[in-house]
C-alpha atoms as a PDB file:
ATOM      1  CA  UNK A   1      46.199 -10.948  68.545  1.00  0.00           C
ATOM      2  CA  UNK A   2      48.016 -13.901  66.679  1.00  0.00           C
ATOM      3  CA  UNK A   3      52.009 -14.475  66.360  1.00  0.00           C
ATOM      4  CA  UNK A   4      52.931 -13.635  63.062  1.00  0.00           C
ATOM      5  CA  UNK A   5      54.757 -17.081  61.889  1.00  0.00           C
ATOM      6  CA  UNK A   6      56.555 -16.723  58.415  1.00  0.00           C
ATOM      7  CA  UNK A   7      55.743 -19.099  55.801  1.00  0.00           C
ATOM      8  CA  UNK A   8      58.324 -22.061  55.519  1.00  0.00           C
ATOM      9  CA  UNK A   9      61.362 -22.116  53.351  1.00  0.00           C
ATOM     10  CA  UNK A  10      61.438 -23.851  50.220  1.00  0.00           C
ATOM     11  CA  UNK A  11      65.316 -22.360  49.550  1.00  0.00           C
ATOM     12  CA  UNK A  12      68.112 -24.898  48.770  1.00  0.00           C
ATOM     13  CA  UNK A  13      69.939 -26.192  51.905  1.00  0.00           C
ATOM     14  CA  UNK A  14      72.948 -25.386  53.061  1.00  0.00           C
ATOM     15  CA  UNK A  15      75.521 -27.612  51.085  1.00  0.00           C
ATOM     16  CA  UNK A  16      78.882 -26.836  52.482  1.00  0.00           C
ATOM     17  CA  UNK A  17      81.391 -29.028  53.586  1.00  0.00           C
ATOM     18  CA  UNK A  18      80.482 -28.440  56.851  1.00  0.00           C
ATOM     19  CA  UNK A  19      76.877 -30.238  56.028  1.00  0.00           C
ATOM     20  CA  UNK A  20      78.167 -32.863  53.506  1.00  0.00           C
ATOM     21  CA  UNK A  21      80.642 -34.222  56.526  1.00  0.00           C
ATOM     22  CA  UNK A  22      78.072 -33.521  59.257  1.00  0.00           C
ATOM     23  CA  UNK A  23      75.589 -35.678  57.098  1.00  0.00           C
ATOM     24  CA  UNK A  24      78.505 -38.345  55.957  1.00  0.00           C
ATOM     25  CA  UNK A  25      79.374 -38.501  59.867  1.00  0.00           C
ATOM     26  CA  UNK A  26      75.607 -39.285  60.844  1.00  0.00           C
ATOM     27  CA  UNK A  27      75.428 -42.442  58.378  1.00  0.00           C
ATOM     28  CA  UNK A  28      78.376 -43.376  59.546  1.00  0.00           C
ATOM     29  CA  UNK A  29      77.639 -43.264  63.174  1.00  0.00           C
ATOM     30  CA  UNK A  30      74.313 -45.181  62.587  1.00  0.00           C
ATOM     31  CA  UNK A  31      75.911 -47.927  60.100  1.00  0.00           C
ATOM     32  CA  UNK A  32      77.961 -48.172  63.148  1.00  0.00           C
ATOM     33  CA  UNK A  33      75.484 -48.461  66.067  1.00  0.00           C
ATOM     34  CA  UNK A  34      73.289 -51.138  63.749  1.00  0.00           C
ATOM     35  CA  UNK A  35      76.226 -53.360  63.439  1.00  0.00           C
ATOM     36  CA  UNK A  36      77.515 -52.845  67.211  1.00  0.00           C
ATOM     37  CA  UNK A  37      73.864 -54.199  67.704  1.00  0.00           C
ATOM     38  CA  UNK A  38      74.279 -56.836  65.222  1.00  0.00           C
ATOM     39  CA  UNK A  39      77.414 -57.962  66.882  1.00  0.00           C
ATOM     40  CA  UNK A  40      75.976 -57.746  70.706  1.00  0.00           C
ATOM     41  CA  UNK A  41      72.728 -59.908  69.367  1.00  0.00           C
ATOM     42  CA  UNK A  42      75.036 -62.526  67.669  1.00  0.00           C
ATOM     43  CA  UNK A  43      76.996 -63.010  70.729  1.00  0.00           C
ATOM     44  CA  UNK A  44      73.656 -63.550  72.835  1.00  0.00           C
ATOM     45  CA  UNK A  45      72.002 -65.811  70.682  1.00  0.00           C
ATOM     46  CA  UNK A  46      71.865 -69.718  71.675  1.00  0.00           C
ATOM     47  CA  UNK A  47      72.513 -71.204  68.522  1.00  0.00           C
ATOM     48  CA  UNK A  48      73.378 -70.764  64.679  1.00  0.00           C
ATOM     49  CA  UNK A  49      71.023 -69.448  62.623  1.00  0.00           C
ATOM     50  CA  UNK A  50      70.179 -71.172  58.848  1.00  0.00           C
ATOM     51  CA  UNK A  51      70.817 -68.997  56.198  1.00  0.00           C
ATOM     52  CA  UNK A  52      67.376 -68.166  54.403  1.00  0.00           C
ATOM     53  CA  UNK A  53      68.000 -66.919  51.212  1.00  0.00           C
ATOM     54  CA  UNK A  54      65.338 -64.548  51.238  1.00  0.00           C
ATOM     55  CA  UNK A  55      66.584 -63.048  54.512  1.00  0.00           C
ATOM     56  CA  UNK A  56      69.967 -62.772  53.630  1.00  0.00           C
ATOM     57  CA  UNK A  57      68.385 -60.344  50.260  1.00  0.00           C
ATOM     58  CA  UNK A  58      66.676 -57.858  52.439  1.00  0.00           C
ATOM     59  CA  UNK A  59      69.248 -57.414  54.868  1.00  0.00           C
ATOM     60  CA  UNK A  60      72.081 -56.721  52.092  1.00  0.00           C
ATOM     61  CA  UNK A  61      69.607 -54.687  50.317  1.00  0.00           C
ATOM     62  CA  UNK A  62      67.957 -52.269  53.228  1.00  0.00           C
ATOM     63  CA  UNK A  63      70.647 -50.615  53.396  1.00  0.00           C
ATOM     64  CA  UNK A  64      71.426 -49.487  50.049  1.00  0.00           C
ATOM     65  CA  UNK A  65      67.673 -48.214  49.604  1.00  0.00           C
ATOM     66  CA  UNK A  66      67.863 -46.490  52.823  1.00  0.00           C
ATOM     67  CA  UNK A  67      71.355 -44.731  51.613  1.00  0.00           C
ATOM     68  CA  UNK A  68      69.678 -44.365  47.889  1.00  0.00           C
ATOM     69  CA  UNK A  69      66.300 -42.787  49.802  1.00  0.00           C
ATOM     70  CA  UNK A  70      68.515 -40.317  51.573  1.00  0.00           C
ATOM     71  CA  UNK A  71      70.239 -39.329  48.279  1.00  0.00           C
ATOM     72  CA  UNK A  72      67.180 -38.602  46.577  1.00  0.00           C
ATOM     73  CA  UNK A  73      65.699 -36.981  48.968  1.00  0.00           C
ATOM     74  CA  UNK A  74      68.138 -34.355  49.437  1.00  0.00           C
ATOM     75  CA  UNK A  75      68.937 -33.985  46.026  1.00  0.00           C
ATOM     76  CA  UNK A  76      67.898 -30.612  44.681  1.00  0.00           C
ATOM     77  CA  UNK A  77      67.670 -30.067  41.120  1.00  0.00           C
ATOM     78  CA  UNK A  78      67.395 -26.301  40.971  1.00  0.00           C
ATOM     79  CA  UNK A  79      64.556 -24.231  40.279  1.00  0.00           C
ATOM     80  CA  UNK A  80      62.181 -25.939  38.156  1.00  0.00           C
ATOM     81  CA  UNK A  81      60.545 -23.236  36.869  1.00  0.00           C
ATOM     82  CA  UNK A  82      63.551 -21.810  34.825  1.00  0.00           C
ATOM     83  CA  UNK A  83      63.911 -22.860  31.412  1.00  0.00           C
ATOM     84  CA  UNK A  84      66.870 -24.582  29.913  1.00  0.00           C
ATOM     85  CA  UNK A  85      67.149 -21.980  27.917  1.00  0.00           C
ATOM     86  CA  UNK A  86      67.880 -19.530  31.374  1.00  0.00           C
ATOM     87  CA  UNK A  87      70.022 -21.729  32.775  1.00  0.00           C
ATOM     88  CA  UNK A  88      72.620 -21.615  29.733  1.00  0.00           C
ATOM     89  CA  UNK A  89      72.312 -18.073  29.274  1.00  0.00           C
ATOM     90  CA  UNK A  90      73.982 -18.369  33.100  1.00  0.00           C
ATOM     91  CA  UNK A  91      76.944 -20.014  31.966  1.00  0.00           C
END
């Protein structure tokens, strides 16, 4: 006989406060570990580094499209399957 296994979710996620600050509390903590490491490589490193242009770019810009990936990813625009029309009639 096989475990019954139900079939997985595709409900909204929870969106409390609870979730926005646990989520807003897990960037943070990372932003913070990544420039702790940062820091603790510049300290160790023999000597000054040129500034390339192209370097300087993608390390201002990774972490805005890392931020902007986890946006859209957990942005939830209802169910699409409901007219515009049913959504008004809501309101």
């Amino acid at each position: 006989m096989g475990v019954f296994q139900s079939p997985p979710s595709n409900g909204p996620r929870p969106t409390g406060p609870q979730g926005k600050a646990r989520s807003i509390a897990l960037m943070w903590l990372l932003s913070l570990g990544l420039s702790a490491l940062l820091v603790a490589a510049g300290r160790r490193w023999p000597e000054p580094l040129p500034p390339r242009p192209e370097w300087i770019w993608a390390l201002l810009s990774l972490v805005p499209l890392a931020i902007l990936a986890l946006v859209l990813s957990r942005w939830s625009l209802g169910d699409e399957r409901e007219s515009s029309g049913a959504m008004q009639e809501r309101r």
